[in-house]
Every structure is written in structure tokens, then in C-alpha cells.
C-alpha atoms as a PDB file:
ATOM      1  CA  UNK A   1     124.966 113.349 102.860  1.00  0.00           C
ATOM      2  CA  UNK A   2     124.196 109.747 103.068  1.00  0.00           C
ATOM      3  CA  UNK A   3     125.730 107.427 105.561  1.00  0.00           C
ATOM      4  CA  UNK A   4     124.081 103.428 105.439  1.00  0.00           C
ATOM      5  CA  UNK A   5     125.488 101.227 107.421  1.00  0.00           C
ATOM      6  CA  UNK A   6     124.763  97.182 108.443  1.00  0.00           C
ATOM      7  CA  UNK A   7     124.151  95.969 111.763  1.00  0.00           C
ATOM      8  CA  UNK A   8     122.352  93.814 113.587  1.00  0.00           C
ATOM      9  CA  UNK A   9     119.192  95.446 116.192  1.00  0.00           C
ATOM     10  CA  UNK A  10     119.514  93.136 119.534  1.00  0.00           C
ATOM     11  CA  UNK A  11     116.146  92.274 121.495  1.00  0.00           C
ATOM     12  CA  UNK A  12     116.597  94.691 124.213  1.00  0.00           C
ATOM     13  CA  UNK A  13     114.184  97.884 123.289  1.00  0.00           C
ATOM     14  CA  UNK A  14     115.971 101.177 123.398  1.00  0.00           C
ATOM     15  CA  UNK A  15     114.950 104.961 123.047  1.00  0.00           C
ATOM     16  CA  UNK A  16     116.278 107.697 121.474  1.00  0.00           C
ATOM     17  CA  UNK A  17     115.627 110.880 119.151  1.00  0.00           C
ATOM     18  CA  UNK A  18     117.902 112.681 116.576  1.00  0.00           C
ATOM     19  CA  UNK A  19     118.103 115.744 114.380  1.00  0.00           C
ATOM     20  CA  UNK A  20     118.383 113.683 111.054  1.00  0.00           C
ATOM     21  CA  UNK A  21     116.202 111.735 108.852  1.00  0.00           C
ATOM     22  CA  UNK A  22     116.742 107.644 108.927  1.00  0.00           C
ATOM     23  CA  UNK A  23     115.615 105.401 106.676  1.00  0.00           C
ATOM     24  CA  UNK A  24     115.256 101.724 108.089  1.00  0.00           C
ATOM     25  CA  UNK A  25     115.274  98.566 105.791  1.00  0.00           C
ATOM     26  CA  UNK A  26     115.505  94.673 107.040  1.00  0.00           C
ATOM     27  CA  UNK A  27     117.928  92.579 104.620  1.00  0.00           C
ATOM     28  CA  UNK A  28     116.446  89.794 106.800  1.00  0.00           C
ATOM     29  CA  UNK A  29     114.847  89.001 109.931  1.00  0.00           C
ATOM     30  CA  UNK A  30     112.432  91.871 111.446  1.00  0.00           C
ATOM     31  CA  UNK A  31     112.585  94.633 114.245  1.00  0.00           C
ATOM     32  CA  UNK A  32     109.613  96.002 115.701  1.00  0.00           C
ATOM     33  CA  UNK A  33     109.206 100.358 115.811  1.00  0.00           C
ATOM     34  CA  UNK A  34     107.489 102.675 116.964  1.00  0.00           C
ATOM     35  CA  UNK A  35     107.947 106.424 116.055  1.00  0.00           C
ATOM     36  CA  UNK A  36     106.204 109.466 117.429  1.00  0.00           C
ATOM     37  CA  UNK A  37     103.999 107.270 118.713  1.00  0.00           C
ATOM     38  CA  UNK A  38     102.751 105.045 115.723  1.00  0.00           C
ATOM     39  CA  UNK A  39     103.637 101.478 115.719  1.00  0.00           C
ATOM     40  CA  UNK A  40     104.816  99.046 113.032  1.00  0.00           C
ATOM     41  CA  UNK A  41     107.363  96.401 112.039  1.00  0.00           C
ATOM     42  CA  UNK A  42     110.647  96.402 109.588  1.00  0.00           C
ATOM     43  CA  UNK A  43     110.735  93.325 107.886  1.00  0.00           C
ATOM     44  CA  UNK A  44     111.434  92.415 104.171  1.00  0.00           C
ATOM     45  CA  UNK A  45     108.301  93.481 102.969  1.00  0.00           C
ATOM     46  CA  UNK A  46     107.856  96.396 105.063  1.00  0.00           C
ATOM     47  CA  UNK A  47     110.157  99.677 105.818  1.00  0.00           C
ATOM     48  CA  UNK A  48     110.153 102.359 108.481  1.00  0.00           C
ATOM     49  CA  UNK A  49     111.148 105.996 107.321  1.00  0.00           C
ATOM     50  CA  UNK A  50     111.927 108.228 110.862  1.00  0.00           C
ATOM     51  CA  UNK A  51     111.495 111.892 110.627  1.00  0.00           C
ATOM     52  CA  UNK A  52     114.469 113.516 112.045  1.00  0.00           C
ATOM     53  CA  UNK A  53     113.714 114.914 115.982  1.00  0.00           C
ATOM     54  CA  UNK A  54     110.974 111.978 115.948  1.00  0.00           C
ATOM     55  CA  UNK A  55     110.986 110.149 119.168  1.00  0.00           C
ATOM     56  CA  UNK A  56     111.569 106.011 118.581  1.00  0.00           C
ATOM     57  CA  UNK A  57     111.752 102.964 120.128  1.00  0.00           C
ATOM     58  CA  UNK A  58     112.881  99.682 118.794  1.00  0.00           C
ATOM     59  CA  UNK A  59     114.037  96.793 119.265  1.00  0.00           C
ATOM     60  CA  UNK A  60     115.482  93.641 116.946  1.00  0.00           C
ATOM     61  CA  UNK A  61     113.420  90.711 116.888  1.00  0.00           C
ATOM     62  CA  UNK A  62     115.722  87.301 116.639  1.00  0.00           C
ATOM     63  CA  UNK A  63     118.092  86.901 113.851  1.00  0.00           C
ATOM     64  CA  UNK A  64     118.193  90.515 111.950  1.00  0.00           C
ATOM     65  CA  UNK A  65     120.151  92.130 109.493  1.00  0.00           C
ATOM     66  CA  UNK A  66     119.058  95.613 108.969  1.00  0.00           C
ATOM     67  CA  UNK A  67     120.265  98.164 106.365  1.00  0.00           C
ATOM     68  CA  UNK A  68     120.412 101.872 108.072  1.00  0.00           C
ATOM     69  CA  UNK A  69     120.738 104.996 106.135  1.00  0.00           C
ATOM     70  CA  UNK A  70     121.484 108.246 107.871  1.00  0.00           C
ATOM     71  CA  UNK A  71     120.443 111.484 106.013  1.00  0.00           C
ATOM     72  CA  UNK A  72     123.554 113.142 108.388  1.00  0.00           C
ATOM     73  CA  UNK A  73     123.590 116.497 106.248  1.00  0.00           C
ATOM     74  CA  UNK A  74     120.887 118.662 104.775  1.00  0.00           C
ATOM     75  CA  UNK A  75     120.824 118.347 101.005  1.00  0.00           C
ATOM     76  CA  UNK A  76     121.464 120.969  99.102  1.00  0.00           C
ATOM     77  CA  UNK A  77     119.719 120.371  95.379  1.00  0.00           C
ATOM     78  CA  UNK A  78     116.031 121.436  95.778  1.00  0.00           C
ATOM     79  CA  UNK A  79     114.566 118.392  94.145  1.00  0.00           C
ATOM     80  CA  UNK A  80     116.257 116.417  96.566  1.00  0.00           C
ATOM     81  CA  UNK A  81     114.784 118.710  99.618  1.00  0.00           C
ATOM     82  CA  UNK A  82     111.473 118.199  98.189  1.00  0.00           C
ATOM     83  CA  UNK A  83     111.921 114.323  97.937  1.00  0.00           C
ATOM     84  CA  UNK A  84     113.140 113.869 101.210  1.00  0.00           C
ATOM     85  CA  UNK A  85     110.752 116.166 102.590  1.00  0.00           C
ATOM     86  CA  UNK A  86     107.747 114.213 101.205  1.00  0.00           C
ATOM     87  CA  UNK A  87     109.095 111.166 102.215  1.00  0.00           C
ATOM     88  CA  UNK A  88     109.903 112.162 105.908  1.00  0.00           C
ATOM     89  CA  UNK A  89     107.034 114.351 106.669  1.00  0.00           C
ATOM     90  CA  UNK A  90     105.112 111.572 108.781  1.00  0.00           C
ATOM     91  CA  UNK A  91     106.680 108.618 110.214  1.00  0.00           C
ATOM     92  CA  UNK A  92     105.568 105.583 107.459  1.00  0.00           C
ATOM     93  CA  UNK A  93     106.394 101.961 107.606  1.00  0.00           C
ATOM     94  CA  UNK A  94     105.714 101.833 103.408  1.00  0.00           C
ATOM     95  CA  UNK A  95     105.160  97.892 101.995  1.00  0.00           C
ATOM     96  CA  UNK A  96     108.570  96.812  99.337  1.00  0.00           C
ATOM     97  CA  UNK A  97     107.503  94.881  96.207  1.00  0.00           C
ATOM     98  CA  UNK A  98     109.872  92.443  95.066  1.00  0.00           C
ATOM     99  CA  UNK A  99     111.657  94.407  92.458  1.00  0.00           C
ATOM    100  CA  UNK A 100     112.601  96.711  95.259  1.00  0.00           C
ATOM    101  CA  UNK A 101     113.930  94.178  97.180  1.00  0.00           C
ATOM    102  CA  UNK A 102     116.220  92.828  94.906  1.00  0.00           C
ATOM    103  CA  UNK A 103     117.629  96.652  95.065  1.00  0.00           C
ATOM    104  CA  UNK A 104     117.852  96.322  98.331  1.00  0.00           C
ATOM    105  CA  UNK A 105     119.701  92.846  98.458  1.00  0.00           C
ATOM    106  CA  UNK A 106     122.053  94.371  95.612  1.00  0.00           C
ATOM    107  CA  UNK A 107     122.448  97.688  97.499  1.00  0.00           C
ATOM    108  CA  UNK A 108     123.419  95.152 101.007  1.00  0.00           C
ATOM    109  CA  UNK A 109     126.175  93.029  99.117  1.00  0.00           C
ATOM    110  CA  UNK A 110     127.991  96.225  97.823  1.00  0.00           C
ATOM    111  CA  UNK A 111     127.906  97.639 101.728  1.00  0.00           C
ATOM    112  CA  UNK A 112     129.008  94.934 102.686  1.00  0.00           C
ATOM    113  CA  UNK A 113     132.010  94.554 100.614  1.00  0.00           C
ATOM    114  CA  UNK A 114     132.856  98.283 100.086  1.00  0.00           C
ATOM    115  CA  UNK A 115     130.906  99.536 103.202  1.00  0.00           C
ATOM    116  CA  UNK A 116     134.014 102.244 104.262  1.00  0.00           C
ATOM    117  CA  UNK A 117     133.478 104.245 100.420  1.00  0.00           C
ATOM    118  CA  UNK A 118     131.286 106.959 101.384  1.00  0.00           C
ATOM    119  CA  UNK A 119     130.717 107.942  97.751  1.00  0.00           C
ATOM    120  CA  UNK A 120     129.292 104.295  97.651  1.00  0.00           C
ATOM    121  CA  UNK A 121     127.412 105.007 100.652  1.00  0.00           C
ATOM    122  CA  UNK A 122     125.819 108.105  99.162  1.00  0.00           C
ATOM    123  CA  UNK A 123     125.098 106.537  95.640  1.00  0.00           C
ATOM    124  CA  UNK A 124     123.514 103.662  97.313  1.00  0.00           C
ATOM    125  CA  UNK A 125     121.418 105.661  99.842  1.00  0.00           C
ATOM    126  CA  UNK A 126     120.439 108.241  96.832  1.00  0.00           C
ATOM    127  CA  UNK A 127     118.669 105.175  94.809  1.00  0.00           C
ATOM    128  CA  UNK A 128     116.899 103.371  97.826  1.00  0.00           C
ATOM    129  CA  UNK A 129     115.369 107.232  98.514  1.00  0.00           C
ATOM    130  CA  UNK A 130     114.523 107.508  94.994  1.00  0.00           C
ATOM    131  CA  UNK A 131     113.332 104.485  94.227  1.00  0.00           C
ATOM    132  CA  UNK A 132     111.244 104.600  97.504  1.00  0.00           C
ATOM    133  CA  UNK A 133     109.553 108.060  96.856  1.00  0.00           C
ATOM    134  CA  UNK A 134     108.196 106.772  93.353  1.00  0.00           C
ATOM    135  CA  UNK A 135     106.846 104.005  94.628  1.00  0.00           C
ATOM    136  CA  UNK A 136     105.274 106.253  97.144  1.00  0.00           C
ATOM    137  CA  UNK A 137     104.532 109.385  95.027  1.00  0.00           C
ATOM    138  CA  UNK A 138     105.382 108.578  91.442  1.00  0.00           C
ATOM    139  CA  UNK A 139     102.772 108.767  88.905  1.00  0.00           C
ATOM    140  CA  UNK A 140     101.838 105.288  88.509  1.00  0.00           C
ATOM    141  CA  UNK A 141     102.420 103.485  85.220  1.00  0.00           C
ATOM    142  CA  UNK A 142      99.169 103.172  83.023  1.00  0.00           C
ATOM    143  CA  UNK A 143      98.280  99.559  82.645  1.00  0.00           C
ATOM    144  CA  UNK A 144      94.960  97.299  81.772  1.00  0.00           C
ATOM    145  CA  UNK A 145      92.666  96.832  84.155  1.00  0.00           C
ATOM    146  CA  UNK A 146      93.725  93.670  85.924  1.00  0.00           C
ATOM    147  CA  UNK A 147      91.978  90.313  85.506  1.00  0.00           C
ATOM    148  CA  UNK A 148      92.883  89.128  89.304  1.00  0.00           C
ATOM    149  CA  UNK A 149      90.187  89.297  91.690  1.00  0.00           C
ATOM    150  CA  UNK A 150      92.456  89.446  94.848  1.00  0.00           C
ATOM    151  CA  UNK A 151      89.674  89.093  97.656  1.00  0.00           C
ATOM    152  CA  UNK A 152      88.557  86.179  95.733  1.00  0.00           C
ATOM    153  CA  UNK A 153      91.805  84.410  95.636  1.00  0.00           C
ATOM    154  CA  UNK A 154      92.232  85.265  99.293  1.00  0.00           C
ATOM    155  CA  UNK A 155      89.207  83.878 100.242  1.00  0.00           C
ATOM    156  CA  UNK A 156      90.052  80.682  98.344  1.00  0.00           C
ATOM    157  CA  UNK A 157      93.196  80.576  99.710  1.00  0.00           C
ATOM    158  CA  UNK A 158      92.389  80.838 103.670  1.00  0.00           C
ATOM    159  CA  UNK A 159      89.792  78.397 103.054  1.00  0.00           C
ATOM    160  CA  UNK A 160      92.048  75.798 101.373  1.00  0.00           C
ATOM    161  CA  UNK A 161      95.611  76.710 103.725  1.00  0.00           C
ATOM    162  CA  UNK A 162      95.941  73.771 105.191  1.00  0.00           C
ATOM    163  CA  UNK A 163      96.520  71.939 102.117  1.00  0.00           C
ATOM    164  CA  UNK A 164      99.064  72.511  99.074  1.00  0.00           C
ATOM    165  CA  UNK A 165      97.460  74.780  96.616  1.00  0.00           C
ATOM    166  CA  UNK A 166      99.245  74.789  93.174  1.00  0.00           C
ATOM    167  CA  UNK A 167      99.608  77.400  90.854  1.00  0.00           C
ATOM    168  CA  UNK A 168      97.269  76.026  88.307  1.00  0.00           C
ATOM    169  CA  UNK A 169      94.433  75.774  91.025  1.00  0.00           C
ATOM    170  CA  UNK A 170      94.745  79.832  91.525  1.00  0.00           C
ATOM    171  CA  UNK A 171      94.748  80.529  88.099  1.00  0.00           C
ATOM    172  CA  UNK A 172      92.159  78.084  87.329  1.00  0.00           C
ATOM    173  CA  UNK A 173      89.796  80.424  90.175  1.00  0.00           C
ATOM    174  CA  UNK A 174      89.802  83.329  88.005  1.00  0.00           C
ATOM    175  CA  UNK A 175      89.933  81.472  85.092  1.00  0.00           C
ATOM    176  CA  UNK A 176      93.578  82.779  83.243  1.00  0.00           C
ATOM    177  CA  UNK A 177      96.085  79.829  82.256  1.00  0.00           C
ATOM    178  CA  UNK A 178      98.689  79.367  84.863  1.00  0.00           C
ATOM    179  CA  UNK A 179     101.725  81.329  82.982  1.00  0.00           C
ATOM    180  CA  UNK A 180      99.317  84.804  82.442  1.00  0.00           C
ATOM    181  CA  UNK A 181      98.507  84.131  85.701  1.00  0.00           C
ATOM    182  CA  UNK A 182     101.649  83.847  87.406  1.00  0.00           C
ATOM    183  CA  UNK A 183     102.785  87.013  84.817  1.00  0.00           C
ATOM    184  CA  UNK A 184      99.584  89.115  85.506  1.00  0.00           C
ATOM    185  CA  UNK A 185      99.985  88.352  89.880  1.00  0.00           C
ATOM    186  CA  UNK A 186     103.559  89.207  90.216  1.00  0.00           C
ATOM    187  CA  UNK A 187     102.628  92.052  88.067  1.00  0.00           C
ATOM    188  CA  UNK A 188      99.752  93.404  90.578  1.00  0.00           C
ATOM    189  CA  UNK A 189     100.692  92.632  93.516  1.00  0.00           C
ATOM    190  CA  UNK A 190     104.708  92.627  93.784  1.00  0.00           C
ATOM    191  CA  UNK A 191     105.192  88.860  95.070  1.00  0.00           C
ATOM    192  CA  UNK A 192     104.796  85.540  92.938  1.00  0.00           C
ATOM    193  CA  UNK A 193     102.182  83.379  93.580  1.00  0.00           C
ATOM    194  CA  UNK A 194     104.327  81.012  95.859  1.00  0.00           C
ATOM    195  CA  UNK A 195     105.555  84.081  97.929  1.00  0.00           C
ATOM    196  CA  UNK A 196     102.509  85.302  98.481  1.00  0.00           C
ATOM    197  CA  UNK A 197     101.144  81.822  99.639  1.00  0.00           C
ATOM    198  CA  UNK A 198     104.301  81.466 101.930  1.00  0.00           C
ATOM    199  CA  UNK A 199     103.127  85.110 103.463  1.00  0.00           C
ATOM    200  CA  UNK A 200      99.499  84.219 103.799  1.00  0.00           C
ATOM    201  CA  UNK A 201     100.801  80.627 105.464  1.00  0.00           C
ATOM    202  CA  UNK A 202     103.467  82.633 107.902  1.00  0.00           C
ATOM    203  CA  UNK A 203     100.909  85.475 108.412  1.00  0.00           C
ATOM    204  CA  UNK A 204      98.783  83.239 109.707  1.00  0.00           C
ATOM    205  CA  UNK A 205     100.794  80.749 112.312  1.00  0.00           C
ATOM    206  CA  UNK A 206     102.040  84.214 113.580  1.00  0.00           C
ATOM    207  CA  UNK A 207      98.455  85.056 114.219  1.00  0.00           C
ATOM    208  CA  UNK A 208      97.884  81.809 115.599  1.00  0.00           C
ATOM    209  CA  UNK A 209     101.017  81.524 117.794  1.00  0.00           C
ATOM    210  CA  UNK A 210     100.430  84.847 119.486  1.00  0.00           C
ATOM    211  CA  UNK A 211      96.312  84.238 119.959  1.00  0.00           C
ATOM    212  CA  UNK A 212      95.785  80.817 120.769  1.00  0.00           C
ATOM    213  CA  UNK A 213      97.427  77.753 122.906  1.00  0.00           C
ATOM    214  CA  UNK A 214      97.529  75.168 119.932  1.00  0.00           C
ATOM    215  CA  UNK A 215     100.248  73.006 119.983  1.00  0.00           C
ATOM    216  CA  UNK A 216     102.756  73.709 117.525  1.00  0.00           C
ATOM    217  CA  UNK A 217     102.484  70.704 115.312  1.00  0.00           C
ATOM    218  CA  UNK A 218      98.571  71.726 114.603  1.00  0.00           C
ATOM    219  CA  UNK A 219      99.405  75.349 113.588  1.00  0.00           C
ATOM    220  CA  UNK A 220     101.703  73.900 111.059  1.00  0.00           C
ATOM    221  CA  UNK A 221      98.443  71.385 109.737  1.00  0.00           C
ATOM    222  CA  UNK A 222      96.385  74.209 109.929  1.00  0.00           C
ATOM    223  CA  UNK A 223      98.764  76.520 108.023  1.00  0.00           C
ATOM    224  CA  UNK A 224      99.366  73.862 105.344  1.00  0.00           C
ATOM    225  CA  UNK A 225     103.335  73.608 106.112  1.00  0.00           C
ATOM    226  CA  UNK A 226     104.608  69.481 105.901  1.00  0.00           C
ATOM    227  CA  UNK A 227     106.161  68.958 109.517  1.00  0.00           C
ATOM    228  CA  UNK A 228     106.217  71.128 112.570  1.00  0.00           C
ATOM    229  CA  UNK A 229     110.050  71.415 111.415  1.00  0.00           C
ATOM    230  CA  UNK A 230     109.045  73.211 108.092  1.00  0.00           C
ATOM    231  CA  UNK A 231     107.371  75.861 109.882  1.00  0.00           C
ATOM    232  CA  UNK A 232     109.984  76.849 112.193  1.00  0.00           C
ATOM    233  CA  UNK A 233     112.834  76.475 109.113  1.00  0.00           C
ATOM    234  CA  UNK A 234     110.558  78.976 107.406  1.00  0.00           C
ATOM    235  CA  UNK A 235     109.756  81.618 110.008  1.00  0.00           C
ATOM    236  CA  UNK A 236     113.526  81.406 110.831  1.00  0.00           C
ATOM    237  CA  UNK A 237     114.614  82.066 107.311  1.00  0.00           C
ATOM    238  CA  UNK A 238     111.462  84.793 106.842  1.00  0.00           C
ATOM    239  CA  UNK A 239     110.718  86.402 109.886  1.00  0.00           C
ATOM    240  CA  UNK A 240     114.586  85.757 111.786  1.00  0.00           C
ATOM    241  CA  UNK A 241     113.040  83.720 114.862  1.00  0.00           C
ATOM    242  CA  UNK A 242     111.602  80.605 115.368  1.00  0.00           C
ATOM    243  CA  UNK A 243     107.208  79.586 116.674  1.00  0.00           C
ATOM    244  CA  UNK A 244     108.249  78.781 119.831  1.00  0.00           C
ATOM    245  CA  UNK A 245     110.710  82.099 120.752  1.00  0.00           C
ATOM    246  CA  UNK A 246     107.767  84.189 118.858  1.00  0.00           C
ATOM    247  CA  UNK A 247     105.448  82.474 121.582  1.00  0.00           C
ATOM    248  CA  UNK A 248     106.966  83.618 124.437  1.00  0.00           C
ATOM    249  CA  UNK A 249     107.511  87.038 123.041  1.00  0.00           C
ATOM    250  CA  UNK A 250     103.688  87.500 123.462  1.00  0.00           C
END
């Protein structure tokens, strides 16, 4: 039986164990986890699956809204056991594409509104697990080979960050027009061009923020954001706290 639930993880880090699988998934903000002793964040692009008995710690990180889902019942159906027994079998903190996102932000709304149906609950839960595991362990759809070369683009990209790059520049780097571009990056790597610049930009003042005494105007020049204020709007919308609380953090 399935039973998800909403809350909100507060900063103080806490430390428990239980005899049922737990799926963890961050409608926004982040939490940082670490279970049965490997460590890794929850944040809208990434998950955390605990094994039930594994021994966690955690702790919320900011602003957070985080989507639990308690396995609180062994399940009965034998596909099911081997699904959830795949998934579980090692603690993972598995990356979400986009599409699976919008599943999640779907699968959020409903809880919200209807979040005291359990047969909602268990319908819910049942498609994040499924969709999950074949994203994990499904055969993978047969496509041709892709025309991105993603460690070029990346190098372009970190080389050019502190600047607007535009669409058309990217796809003009591995030479595709800018619409089978946009098509063929969403397609391979889960994000749209602009998300995945946003990422690399945010991935980057993080880095920065936690490794280096800049002040925080520079980081945002160096990361390519407008204003000082456009970096902390965005790593409060993205990451659920702002440069200067992720500062002293570290």
C-alpha cells in the first residue's frame, strides 16, 4: 500500500530508520540525504529512493516542498515485488527528465487537493514507481544516433557563461538549425536548451559560493545572470534558498 504525503523538511538534520521502502521527490526547493551511508541531494532534477531498514539522515535545505511516498505494506502482485525490489535494492538518488517532472507536478496538485483519498494516494504512488523503474530499467526506446555533441556544447558553454548565449549560437556549434536543435536536445538530454543553461549557470555560482570568497555581485558576472538580484530570484525559485544563506551553510 501506498501512502504520499506533502510536507515541508526543516533545516535541522534528523536520524532515523524504518521497516518500509520511501520514495523521496522535491516539488521544489532541495533537501540534502544521506542513506546507509551514501550521500546525495533531492532536488527537482534529482530523487532519493530509501531501502526500507536503511539508516538516513536529512535535512531540508531553505524553502522545500517535498513529495513522500511510503511503501507502508508489502505488495502482493509479483510484478510489483519485483519492481519495487529492483528499485529499492541500493539506496539511489536517480536524475528526473522533464517529462517526469511534469508527472510529478501533476501527481503534487492532485495530493494536494484530494490528499485524504487513499485510493488516490495509491494510484498516484503506483505511476511515480512505475514510471521511475522504466526510466531506470526499461528497455530504452530505439532512436538515431544523436547529432549533439554534448561535451562540445559544454565546453562552449562554460567558456562563454558569463555572457547570454542564444539558442541559435548552440545550434549553430554543431551545426543543426535552431528548431532541430532545440527538438533533437530536449530529446537527449531531458531539459530544453534554456533549462539546461539555467542549470549549468546555477551549478556553477553554487560551486562558486561554497569554494571561493567572491563577492556576490561577481559570481553573478561570472555566471552570466543580469544583476546580483537575478541570481538570488533564481536560486530561490530553483534551489529554495538564496547565495548568501547557501554561503553560510558551507
Amino acid at each position: 500500500m501506498y501512502n504520499a504525503r506533502l510536507l515541508r523538511l526543516d533545516d535541522q538534520a534528523h536520524e532515523h530508520a524504518h521497516d518500509h521502502h520511501q520514495l523521496v521527490l522535491s516539488l521544489s526547493g532541495r533537501a540534502e540525504f544521506e542513506v546507509g551511508g551514501r550521500g546525495g541531494e533531492v532536488c527537482q532534477m534529482r530523487a532519493c529512493l530509501v531501502p526500507g531498514d536503511a539508516g538516513h539522515q536529512f535535512a531540508g535545505v531553505g524553502d522545500n516542498r517535498m513529495l513522500i511516498l511510503d511503501l507502508a505494506e508489502p505488495v502482493s502482485a509479483d510484478e510489483d515485488g519485483a519492481l519495487l525490489a529492483q528499485l529499492f535494492e541500493v539506496p539511489r538518488y536517480p536524475t528526473l527528465d522533464a517529462d517526469f517532472h511534469h508527472l510529478l507536478s501533476y501527481a503534487g496538485a492532485e495530493l494536494a487537493r484530494y490528499g485524504s483519498d487513499p485510493q488516490l494516494a495509491r494510484a498516484l504512488g503506483g505511476v511515480l514507481l512505475r514510471a521511475l523503474h522504466l526510466r531506470l530499467f526499461g528497455e530504452q526506446p530505439r532512436r538515431a544516433p544523436s547529432a549533439l555533441d554534448l561535451q562540445r556544447l559544454d565546453a562552449y558553454i562554460n567558456s562563454h557563461l558569463a555572457r547570454r548565449i542564444s539558442v541559435a549560437e548552440l545550434a549553430g556549434v554543431v551545426c543543426l538549425s535552431p528548431s532541430h536543435f532545440h527538438a533533437q536536445f530536449k530529446d537527449d538530454v531531458g531539459l530544453t536548451p534554456h533549462q539546461y543553461l539555467l542549470k549549468t549557470r546555477l551549478d556553477h555560482a553554487s560551486r562558486l559560493l561554497r569554494e571561493s570568497p567572491l563577492p556576490l555581485v561577481r559570481i553573478a558576472e561570472e555566471c552570466g545572470f543580469s544583476s546580483q538580484s537575478a541570481l538570488t530570484t533564481a536560486m530561490r525559485r530553483y534551489l529554495g534558498l538564496t547565495p548568501r544563506r547557501l554561503r553560510r551553510a558551507e
